[in-house]
N, C-alpha and C. Protein backbone atom coordinates (compact mmCIF):
# COMPACT_ATOMS: atom_id res chain seq x y z
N UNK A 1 5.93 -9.21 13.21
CA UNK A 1 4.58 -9.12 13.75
C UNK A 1 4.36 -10.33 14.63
N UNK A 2 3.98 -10.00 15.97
CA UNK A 2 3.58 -11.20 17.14
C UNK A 2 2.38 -10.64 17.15
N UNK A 3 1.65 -12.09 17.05
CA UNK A 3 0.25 -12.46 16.83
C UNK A 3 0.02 -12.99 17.75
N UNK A 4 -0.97 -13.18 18.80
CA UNK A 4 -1.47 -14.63 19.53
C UNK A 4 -1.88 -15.40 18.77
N UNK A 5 -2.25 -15.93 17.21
CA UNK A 5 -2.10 -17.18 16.63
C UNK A 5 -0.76 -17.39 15.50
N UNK A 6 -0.12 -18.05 15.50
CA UNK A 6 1.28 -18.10 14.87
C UNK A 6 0.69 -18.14 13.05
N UNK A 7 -0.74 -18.73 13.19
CA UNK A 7 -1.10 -18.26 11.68
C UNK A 7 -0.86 -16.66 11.00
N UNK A 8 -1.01 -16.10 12.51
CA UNK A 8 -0.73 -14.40 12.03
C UNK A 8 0.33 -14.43 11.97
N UNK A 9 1.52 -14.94 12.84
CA UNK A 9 2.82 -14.51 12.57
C UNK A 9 3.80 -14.25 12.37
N UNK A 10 4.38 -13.49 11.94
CA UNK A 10 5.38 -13.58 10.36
C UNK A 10 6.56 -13.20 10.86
N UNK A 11 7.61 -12.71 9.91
CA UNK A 11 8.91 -11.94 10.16
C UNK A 11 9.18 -11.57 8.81
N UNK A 12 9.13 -10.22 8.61
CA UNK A 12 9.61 -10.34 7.10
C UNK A 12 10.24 -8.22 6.87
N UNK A 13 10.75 -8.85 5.80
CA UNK A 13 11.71 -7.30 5.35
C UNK A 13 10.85 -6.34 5.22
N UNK A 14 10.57 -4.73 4.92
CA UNK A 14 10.09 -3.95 4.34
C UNK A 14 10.35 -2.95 3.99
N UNK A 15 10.27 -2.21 2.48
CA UNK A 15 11.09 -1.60 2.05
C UNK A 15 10.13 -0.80 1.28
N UNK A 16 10.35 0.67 1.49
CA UNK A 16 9.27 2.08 0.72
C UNK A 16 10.54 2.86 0.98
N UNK A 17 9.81 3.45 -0.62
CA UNK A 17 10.75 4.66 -1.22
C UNK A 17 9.58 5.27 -1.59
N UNK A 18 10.05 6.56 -1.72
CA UNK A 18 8.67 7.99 -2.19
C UNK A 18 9.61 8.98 -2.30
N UNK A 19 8.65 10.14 -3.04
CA UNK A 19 8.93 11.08 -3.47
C UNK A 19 8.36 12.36 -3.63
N UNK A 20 8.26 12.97 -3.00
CA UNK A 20 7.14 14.70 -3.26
C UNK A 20 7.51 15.73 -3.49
N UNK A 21 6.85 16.75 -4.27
CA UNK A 21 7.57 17.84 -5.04
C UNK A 21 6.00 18.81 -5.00
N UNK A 22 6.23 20.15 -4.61
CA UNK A 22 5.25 21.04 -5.24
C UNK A 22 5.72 21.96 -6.22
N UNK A 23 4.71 22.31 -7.31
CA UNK A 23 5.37 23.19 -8.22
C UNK A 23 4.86 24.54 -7.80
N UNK A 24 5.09 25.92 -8.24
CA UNK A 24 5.01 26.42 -8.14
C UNK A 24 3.11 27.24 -8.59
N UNK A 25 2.42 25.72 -9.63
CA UNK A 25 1.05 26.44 -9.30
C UNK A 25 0.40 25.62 -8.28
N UNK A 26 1.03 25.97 -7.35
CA UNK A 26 0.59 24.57 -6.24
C UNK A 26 0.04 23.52 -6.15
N UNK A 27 0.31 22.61 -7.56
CA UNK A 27 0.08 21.25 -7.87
C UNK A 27 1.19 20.74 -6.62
N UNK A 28 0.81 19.60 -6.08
CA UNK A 28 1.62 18.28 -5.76
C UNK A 28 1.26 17.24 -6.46
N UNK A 29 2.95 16.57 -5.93
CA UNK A 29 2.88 15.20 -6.81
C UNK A 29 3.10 14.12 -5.43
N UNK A 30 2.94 13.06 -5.50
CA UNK A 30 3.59 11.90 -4.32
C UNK A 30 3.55 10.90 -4.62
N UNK A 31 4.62 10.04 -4.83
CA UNK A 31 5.01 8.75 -5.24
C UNK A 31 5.44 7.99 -4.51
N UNK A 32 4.98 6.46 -4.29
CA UNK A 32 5.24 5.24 -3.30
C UNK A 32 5.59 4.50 -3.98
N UNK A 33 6.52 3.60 -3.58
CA UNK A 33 6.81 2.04 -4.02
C UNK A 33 7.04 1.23 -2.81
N UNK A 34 6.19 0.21 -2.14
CA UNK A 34 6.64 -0.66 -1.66
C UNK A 34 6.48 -2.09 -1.38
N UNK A 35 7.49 -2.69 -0.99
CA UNK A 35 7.88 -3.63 -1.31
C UNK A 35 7.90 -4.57 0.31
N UNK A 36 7.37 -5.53 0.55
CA UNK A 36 7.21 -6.14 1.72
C UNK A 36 7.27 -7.73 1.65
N UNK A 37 8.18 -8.81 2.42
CA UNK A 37 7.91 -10.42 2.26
C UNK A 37 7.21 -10.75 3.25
N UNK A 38 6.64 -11.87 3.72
CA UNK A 38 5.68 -12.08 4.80
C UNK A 38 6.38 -13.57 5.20
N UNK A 39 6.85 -14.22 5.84
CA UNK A 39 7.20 -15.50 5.99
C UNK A 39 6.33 -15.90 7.34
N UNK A 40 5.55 -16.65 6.91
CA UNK A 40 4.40 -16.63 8.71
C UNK A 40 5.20 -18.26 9.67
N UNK A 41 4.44 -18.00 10.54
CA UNK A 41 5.27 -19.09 11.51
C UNK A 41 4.28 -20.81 11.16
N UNK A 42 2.77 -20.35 11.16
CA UNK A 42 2.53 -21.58 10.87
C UNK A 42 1.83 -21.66 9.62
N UNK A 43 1.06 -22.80 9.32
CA UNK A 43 0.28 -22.94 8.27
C UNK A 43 -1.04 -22.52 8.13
N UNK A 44 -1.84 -21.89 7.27
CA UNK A 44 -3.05 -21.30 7.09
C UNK A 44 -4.15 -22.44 7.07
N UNK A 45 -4.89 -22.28 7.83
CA UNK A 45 -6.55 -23.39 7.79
C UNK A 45 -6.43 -24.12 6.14
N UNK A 46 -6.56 -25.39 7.23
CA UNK A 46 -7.16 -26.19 5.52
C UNK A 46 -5.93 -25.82 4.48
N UNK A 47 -4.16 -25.20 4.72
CA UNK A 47 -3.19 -25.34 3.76
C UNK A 47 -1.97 -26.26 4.34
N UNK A 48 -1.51 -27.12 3.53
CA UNK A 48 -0.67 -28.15 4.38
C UNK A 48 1.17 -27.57 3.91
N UNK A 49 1.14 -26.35 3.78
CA UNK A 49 2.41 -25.42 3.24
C UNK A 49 2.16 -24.06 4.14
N UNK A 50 3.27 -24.16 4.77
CA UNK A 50 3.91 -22.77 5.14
C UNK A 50 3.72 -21.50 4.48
N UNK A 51 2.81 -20.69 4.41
CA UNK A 51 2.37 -19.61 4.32
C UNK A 51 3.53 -18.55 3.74
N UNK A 52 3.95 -17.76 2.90
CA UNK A 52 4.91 -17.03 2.42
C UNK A 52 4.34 -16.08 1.44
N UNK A 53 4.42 -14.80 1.58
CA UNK A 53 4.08 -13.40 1.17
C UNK A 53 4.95 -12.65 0.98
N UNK A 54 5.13 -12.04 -1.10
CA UNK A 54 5.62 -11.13 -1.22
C UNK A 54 4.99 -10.26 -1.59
N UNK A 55 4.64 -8.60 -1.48
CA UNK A 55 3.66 -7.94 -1.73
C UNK A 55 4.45 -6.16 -2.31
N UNK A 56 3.76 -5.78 -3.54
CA UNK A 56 4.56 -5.01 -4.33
C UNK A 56 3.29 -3.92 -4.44
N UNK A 57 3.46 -2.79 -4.13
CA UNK A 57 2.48 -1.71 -3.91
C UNK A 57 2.91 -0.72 -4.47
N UNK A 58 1.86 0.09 -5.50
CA UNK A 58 2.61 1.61 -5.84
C UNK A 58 1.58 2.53 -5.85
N UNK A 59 1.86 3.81 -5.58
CA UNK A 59 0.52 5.14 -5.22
C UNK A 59 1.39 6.09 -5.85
N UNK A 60 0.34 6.70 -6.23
CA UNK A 60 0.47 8.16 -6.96
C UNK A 60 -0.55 8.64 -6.34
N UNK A 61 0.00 11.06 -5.97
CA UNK A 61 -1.22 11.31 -5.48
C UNK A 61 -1.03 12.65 -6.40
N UNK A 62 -1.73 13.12 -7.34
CA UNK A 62 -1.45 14.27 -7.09
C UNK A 62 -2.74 15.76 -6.79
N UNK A 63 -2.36 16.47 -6.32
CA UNK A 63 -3.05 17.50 -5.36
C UNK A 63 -2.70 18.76 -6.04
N UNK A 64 -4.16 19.63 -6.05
CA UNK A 64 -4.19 20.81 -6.85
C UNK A 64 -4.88 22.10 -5.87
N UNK A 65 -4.24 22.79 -5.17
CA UNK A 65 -4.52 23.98 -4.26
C UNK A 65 -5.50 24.79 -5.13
N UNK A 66 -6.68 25.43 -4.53
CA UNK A 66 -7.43 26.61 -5.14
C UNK A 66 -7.97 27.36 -3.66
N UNK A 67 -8.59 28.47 -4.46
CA UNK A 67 -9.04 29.55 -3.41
C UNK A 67 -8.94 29.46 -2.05
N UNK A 68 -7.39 29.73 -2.01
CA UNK A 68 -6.65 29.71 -0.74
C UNK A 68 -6.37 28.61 0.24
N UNK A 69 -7.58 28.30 0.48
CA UNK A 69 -7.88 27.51 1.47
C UNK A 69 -8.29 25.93 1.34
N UNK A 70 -8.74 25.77 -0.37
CA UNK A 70 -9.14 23.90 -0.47
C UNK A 70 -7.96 23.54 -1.41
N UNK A 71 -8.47 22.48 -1.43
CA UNK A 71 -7.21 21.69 -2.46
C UNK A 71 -8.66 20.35 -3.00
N UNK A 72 -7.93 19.95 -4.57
CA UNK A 72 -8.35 18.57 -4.64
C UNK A 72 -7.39 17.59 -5.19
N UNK A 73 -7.78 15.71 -4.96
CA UNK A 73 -6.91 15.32 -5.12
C UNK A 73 -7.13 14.10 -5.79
N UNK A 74 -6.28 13.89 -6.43
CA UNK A 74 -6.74 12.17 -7.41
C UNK A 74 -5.32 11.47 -6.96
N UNK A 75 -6.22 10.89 -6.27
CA UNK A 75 -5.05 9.01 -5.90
C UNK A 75 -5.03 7.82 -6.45
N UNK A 76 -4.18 7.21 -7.03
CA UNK A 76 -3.98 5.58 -7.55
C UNK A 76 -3.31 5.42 -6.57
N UNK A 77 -3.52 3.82 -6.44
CA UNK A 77 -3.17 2.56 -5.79
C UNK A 77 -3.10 1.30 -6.25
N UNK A 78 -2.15 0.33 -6.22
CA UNK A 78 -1.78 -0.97 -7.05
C UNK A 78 -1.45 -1.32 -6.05
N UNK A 79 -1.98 -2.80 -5.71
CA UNK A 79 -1.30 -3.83 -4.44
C UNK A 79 -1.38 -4.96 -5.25
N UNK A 80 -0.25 -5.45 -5.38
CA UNK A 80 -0.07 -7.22 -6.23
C UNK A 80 0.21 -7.97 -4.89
N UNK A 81 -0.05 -8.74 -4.32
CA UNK A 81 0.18 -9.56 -3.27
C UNK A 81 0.17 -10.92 -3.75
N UNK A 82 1.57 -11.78 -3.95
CA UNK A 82 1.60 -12.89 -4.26
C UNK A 82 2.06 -13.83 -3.17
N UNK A 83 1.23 -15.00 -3.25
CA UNK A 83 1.56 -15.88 -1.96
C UNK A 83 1.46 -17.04 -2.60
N UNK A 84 2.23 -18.17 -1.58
CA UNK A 84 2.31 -19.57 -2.23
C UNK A 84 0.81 -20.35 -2.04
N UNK A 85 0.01 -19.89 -1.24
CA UNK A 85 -1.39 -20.18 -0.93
C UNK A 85 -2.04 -19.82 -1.14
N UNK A 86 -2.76 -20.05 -2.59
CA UNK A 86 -3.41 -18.86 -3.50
C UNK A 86 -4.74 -18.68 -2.91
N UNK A 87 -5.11 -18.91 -1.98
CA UNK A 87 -6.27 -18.03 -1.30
C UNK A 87 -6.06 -16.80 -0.88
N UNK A 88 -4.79 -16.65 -0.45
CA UNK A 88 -4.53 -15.14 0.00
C UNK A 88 -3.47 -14.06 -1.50
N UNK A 89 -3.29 -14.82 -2.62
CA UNK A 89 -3.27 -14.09 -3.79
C UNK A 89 -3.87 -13.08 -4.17
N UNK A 90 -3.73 -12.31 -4.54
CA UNK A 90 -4.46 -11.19 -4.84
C UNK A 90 -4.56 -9.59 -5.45
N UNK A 91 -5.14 -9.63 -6.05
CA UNK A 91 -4.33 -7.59 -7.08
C UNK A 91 -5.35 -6.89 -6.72
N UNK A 92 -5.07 -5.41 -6.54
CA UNK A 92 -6.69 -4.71 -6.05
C UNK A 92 -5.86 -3.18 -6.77
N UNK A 93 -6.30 -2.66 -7.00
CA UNK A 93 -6.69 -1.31 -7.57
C UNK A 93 -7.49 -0.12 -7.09
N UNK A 94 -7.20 0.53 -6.63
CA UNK A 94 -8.14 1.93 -5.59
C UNK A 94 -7.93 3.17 -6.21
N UNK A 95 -9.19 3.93 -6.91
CA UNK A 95 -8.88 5.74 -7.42
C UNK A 95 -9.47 6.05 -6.23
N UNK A 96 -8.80 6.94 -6.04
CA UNK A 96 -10.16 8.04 -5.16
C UNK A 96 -9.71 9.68 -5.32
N UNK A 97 -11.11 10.22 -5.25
CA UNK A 97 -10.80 11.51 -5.60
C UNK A 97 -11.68 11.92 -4.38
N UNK A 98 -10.56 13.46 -3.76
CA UNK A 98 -11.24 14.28 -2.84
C UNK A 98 -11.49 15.49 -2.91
N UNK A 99 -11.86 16.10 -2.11
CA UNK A 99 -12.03 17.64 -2.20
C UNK A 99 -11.89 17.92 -0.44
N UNK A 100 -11.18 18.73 -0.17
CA UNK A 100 -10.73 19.06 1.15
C UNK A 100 -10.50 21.01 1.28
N UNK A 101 -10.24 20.59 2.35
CA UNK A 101 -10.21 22.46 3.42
C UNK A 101 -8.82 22.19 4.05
N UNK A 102 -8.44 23.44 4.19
CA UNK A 102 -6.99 23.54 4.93
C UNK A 102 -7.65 24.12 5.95
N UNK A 103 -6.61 24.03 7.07
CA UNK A 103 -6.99 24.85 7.77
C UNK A 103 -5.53 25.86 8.69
């Protein structure tokens, strides 16, 4: 990632694996894992250390087809983001549930 401030920018690996399957009562399933380092170029405001981010993410979705045409769906989300500059540390957690139309 090129940033115009080198606080933004990094160089780092990234790595997702997944998985999706429908069954036959037209449930889906969808599975994420990923995995990302952040190594930034300079130092963060007010931190006198080089900025470094490893960040470990996993989602589950799964999706249930009805009367032809909608579906609904319940999603998890896990983001652990660990950094040597614990201002940007951080775990967050997201459900969300939808209800949708095909079309």
């Amino acid at each position: 990632m090129d940033a115009d401030d080198d606080r933004n920018t990094y160089d780092g690996p990234y790595l997702s694996l997944s998985y999706f399957t429908r069954f036959p009562t037209k449930t889906e399933l969808f599975l994420q894992y990923q995995w990302a380092k952040k190594d930034f170029e300079d130092k963060p405001t007010l931190y006198n250390l080089y900025r470094e981010d490893e960040r470990n993410g996993i989602t589950a979705v799964v999706s249930q087809g009805f009367l032809k045409y909608f579906y609904t769906s319940f999603a998890f989300a896990y983001t652990d983001n660990d950094s040597n500059a614990e201002i940007f540390d951080y775990k967050r957690t997201t459900y969300t549930l939808s209800l949708g139309c095909r079309f």
